[in-house]
Protein backbone atom coordinates (compact mmCIF):
# COMPACT_ATOMS: atom_id res chain seq x y z
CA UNK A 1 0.00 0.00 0.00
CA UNK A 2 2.81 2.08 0.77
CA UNK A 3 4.23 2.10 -2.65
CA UNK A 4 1.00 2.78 -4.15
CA UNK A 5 0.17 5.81 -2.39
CA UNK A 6 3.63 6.68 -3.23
CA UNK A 7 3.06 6.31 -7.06
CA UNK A 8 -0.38 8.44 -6.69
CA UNK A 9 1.33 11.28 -5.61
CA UNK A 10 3.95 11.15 -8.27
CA UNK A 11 1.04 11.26 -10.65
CA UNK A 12 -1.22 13.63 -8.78
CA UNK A 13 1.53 16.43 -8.79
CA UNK A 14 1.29 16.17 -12.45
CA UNK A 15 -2.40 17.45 -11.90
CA UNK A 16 -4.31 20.18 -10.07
CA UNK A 17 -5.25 18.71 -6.50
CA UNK A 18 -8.52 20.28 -5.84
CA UNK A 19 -12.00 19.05 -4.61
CA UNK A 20 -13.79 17.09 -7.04
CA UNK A 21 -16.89 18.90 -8.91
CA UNK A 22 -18.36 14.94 -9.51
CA UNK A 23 -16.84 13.42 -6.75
CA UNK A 24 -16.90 15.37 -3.93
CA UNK A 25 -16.73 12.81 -1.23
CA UNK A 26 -14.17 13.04 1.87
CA UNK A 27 -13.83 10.45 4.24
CA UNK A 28 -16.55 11.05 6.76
CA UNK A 29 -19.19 10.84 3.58
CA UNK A 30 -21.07 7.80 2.49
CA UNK A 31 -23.24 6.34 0.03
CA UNK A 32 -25.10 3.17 0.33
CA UNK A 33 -26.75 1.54 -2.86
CA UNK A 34 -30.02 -0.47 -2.86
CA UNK A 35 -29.68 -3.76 -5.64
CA UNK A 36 -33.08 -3.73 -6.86
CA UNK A 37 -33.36 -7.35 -7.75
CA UNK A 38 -32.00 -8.51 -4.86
CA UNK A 39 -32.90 -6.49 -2.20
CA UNK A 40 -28.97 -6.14 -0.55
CA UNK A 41 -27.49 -3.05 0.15
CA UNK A 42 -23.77 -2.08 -0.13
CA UNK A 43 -22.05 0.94 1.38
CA UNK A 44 -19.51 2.88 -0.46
CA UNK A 45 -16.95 5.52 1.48
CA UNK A 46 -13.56 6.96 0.86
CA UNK A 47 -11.21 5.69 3.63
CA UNK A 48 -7.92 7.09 2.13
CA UNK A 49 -6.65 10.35 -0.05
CA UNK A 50 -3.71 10.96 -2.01
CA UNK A 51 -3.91 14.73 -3.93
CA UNK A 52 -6.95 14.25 -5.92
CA UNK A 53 -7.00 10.20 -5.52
CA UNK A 54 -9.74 8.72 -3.43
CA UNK A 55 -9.69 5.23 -2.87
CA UNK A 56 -13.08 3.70 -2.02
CA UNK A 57 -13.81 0.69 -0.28
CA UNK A 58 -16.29 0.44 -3.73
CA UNK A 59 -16.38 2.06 -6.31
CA UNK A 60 -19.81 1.14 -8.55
CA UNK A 61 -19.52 -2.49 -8.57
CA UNK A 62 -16.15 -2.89 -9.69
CA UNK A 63 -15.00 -3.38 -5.94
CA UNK A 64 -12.39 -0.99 -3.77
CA UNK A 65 -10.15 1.25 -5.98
CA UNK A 66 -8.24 4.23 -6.00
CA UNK A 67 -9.98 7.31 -8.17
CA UNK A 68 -9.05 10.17 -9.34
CA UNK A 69 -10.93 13.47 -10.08
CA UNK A 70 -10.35 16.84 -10.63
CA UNK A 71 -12.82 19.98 -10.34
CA UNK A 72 -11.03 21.48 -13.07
CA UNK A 73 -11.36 17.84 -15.24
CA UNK A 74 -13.96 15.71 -16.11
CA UNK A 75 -11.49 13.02 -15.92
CA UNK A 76 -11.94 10.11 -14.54
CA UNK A 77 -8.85 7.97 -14.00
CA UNK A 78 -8.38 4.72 -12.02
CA UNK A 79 -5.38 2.84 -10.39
CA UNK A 80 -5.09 -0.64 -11.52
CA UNK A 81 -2.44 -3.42 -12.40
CA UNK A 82 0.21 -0.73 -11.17
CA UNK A 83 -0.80 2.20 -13.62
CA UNK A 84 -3.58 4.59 -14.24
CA UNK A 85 -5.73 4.14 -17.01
CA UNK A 86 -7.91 6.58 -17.73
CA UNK A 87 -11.51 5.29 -17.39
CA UNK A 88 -13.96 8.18 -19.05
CA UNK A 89 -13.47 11.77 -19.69
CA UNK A 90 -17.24 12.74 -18.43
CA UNK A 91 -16.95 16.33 -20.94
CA UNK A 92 -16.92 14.16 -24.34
CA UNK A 93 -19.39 13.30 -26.66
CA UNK A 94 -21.81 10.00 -26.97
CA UNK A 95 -20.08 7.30 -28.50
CA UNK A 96 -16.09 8.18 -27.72
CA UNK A 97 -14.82 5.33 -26.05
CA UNK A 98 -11.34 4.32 -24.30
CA UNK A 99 -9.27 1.32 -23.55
CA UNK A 100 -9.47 -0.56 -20.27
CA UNK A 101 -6.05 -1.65 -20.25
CA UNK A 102 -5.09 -3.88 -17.27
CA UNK A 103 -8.39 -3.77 -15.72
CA UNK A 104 -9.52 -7.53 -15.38
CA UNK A 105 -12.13 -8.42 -17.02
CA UNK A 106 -12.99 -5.18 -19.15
CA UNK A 107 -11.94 -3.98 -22.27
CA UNK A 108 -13.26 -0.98 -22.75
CA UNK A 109 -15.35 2.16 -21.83
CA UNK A 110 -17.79 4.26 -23.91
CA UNK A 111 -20.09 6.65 -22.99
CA UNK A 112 -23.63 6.01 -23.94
CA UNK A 113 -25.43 8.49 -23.24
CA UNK A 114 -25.31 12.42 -22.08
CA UNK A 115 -28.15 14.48 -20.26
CA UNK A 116 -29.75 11.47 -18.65
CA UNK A 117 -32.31 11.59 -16.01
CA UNK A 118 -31.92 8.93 -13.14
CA UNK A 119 -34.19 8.16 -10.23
CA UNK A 120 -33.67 6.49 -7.13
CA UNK A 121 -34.46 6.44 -3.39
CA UNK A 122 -31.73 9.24 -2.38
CA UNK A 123 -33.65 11.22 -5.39
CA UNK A 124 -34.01 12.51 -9.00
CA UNK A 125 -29.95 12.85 -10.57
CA UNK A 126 -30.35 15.55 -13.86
CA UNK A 127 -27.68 16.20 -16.03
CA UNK A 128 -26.24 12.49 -15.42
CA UNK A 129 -23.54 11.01 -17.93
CA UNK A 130 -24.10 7.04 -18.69
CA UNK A 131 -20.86 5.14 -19.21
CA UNK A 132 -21.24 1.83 -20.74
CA UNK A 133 -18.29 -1.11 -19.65
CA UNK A 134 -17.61 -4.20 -22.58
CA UNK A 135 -16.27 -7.16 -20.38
CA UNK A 136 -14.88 -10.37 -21.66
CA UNK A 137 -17.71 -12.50 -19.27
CA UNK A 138 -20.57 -13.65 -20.25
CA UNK A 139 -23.15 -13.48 -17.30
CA UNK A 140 -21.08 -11.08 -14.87
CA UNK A 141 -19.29 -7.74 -14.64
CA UNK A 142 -21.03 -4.09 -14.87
CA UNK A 143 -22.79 -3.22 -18.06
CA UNK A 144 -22.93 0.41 -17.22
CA UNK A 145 -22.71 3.06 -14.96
CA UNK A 146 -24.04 6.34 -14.29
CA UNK A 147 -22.50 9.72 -12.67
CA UNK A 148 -24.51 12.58 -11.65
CA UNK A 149 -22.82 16.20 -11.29
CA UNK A 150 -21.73 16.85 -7.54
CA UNK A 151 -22.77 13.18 -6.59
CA UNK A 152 -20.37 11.03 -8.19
CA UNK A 153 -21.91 7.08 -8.86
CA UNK A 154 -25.92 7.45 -8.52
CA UNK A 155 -26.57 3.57 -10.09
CA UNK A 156 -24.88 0.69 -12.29
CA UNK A 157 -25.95 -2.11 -13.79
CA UNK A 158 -24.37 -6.06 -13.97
CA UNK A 159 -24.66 -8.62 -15.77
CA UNK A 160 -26.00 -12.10 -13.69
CA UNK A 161 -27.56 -15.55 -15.01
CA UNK A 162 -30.89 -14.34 -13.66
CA UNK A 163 -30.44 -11.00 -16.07
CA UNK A 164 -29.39 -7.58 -15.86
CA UNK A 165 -29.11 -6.45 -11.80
CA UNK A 166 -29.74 -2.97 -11.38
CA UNK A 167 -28.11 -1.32 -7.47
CA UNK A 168 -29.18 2.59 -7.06
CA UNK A 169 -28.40 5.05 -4.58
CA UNK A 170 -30.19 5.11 -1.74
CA UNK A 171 -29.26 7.65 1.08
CA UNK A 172 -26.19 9.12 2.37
CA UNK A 173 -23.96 12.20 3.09
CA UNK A 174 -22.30 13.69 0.86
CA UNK A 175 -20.34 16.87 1.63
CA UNK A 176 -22.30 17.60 4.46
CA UNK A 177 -25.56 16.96 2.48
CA UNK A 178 -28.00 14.33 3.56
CA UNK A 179 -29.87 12.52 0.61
CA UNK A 180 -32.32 11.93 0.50
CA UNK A 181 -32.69 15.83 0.45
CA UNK A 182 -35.59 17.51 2.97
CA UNK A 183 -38.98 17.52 1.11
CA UNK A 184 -41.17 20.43 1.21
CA UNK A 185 -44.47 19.95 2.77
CA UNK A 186 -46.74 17.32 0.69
CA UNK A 187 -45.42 13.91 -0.84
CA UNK A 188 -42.53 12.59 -2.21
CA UNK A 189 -42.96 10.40 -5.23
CA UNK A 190 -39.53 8.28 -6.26
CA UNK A 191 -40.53 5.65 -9.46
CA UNK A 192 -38.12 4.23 -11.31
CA UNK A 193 -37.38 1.15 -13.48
CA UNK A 194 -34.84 -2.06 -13.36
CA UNK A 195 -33.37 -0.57 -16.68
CA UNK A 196 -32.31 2.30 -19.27
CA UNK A 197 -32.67 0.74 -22.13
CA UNK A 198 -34.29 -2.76 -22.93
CA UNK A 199 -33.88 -4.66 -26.02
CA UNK A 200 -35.87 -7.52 -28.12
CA UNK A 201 -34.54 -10.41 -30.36
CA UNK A 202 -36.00 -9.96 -33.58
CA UNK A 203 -35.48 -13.39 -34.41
CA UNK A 204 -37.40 -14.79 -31.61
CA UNK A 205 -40.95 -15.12 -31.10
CA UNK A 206 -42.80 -13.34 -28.44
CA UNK A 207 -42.86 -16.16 -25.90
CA UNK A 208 -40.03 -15.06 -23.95
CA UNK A 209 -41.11 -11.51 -23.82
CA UNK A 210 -39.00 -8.66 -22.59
CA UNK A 211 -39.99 -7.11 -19.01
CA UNK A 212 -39.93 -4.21 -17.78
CA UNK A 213 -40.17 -3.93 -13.84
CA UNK A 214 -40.87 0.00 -12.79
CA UNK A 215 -41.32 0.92 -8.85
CA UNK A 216 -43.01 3.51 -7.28
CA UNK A 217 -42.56 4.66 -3.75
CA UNK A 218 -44.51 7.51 -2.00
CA UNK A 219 -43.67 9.27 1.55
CA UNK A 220 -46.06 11.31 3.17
CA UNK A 221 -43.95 14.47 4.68
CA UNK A 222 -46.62 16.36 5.72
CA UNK A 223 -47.70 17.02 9.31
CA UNK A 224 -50.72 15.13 9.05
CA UNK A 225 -51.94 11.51 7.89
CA UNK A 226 -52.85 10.99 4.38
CA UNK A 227 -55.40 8.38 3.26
CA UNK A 228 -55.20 6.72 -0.38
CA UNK A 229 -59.16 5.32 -0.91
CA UNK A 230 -59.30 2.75 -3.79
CA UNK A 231 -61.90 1.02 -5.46
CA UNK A 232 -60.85 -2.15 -5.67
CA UNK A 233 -58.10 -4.16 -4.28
CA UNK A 234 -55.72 -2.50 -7.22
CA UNK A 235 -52.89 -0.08 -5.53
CA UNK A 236 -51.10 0.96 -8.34
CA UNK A 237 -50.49 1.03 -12.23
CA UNK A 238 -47.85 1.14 -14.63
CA UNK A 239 -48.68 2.75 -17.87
CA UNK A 240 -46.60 1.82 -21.23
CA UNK A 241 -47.31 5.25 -23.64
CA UNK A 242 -45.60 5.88 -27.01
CA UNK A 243 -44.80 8.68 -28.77
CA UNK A 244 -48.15 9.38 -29.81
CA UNK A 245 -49.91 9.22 -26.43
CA UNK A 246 -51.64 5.78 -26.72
CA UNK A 247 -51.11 3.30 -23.76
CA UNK A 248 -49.30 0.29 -25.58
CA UNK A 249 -48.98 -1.97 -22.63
CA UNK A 250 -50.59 -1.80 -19.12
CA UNK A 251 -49.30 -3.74 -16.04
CA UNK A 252 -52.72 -4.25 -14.92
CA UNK A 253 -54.41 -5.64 -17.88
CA UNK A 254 -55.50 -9.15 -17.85
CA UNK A 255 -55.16 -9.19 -13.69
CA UNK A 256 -57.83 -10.28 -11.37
CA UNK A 257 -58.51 -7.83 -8.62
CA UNK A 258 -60.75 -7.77 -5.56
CA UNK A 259 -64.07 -5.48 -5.55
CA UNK A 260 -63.83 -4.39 -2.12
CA UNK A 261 -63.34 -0.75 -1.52
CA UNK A 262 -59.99 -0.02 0.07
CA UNK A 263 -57.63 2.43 1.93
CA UNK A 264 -53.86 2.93 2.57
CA UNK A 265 -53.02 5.68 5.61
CA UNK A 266 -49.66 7.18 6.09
CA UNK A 267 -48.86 8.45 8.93
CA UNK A 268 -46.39 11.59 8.77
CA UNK A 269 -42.88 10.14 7.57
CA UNK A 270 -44.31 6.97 6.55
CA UNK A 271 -44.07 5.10 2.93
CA UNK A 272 -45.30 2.96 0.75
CA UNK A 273 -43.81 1.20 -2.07
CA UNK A 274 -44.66 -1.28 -5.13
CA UNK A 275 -43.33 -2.77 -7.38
CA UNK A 276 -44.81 -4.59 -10.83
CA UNK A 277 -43.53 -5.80 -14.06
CA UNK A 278 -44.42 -5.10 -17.94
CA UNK A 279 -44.26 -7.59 -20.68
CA UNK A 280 -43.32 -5.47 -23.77
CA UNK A 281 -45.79 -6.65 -25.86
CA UNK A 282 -49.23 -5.27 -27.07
CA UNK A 283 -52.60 -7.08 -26.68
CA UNK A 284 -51.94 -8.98 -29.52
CA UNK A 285 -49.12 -10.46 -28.37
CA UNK A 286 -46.72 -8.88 -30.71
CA UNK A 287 -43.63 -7.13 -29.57
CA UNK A 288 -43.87 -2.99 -29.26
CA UNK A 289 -41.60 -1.62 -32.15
CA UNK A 290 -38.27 0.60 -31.38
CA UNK A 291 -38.26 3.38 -30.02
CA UNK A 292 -38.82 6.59 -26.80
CA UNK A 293 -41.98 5.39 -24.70
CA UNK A 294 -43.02 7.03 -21.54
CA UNK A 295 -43.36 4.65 -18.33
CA UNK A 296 -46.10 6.26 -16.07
CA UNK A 297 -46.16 4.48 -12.67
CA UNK A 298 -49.17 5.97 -10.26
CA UNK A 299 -51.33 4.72 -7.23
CA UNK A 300 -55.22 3.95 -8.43
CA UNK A 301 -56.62 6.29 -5.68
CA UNK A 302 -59.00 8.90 -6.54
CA UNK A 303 -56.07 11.54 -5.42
CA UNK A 304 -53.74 9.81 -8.48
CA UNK A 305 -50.02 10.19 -6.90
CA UNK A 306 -47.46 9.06 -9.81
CA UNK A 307 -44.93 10.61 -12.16
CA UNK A 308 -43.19 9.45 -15.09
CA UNK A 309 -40.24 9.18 -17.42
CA UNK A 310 -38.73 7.28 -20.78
CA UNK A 311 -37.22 4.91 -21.34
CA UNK A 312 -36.23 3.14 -24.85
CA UNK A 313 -36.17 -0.26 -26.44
CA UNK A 314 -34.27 -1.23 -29.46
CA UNK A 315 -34.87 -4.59 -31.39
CA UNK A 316 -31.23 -6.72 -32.22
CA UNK A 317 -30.96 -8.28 -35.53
């Protein structure tokens, strides 16, 4: 370790050692990430500093690693197999892409996409650049990761034999700041989905449909109980819209429900969250073509609490 630290500095005096405008962590911060398929939870914190290198005990998915940032970069650079290699430069454009050298089990970097809106429990990321890993395994390794401005890692996604695992932010300080942030007096909706981007064989036939599983969670931070009335024994809905404002695909189509009236009370600070999954497919059976469509995820109260967001699925040939 000793070595390595001195190495870092070598290379860090080559750089401007200043706080980090996307990873502004210091060592009494912390992030812990939620794996939505799973359910575990992993904690990520900076234990160590060299100039502008932080090495976290995690570092999305990829395990502990020494970092380095700069707030007048958008650089990032990692320490592995005794060198840096410079992982993604977070100011260029979709598509440029770098070498992983010496980085086991990943050959390359790319960024996918720029602008990109993520939501998670700690809270809506804007501006968020989406940097897409190629590894050499076939069921394991991160697919993609994505960094929001000020924040640093806000989700990832890996590869497992059970399909793509999706781990999110979900609370922590960082720089002082608490996430998730204070609400302002009402409710806080969070909805979100297991994926960016989904994709459909074109050679295969709709049997083994592509799913989409989307989330919704709602906190009451007002002073007072709120009371959801339903009625029927339906809570919530997912909505599948395209681009010309038709719902394509419904989560709640085809399902039995209950006809007894219904209520859900939450108590100030309280939540409530579901979760339900989408087969891509329209009421034919047939898959739903390329392209932008806009996941609406609500509760099926009278006082409809949702929000919404795209999401896009390309077809491989």
């Amino acid at each position: 370790m000793k070595r390595l630290a001195t190495l870092v500095l070598v290379l860090a005096a080559a750089q401007v050692a200043s706080a980090s405008s996307w990873f502004p962590n210091r060592s009494t911060d912390s992030l812990t990430y939620l794996n939505v398929r799973y359910g575990g939870e992993s904690t990520a914190t900076v234990d160590s500093t060299s100039g502008s290198w932080q090495h976290w005990t995690q570092f999305a998915g990829l395990g502990a690693m020494w970092v380095w940032t700069s707030s007048t970069s958008e650089q990032v650079w990692i320490w592995t197999s005794g060198q840096s290699v410079l992982f993604a430069d977070l100011s260029a454009s979709s598509g440029t892409s770098w070498a992983l050298a010496g980085l086991p089990m990943y050959t390359r970097s790319r960024i996918s996409s720029r602008g990109a809106v993520v939501r998670t429990p700690a809270g809506t990321f804007k501006n968020c650049v989406v940097v897409d890993l190629d590894t050499t395994a076939v069921d394991a390794g991160v697919g993609g990761i994505a960094f929001a401005p000020g924040v640093g890692v806000v989700q990832w996604y890996s590869q497992s034999i059970a399909g793509p695992v999706r781990t999110v932010f979900e609370r922590g300080t960082i720089n002082g700041l608490a996430y998730p942030r204070p609400a302002v007096a009402g409710l806080k909706v969070y909805s979100w989905t297991d994926q960016y981007t989904y994709w459909i064989d074109g050679f295969n036939q709709p049997g083994g449909a592509t799913k989409l599983t989307a989330s919704i969670t709602v906190t009451n931070s007002t002073a007072a109980a709120v009371t959801f009335s339903f009625r029927n024994g339906q809570r919530y809905d997912i909505d599948v819209v395209n681009d010309a404002g038709a719902v394509v695909a419904r989560w709640s189509n085809g399902r039995p429900f209950t006809r007894n009236l219904g209520s859900v009370t939450l108590n100030p600070g309280q939540s409530v969250t579901y979760s339900g999954t989408v087969s891509l497919v329209n009421d034919a059976g047939q898959y739903l073509p390329a392209g932008t469509y806009k996941v609406q995820v609500y509760l099926t109260a009278g006082n409809r609490v949702g929000s919404s967001f795209n999401v896009q699925l390309n077809v491989a040939q």
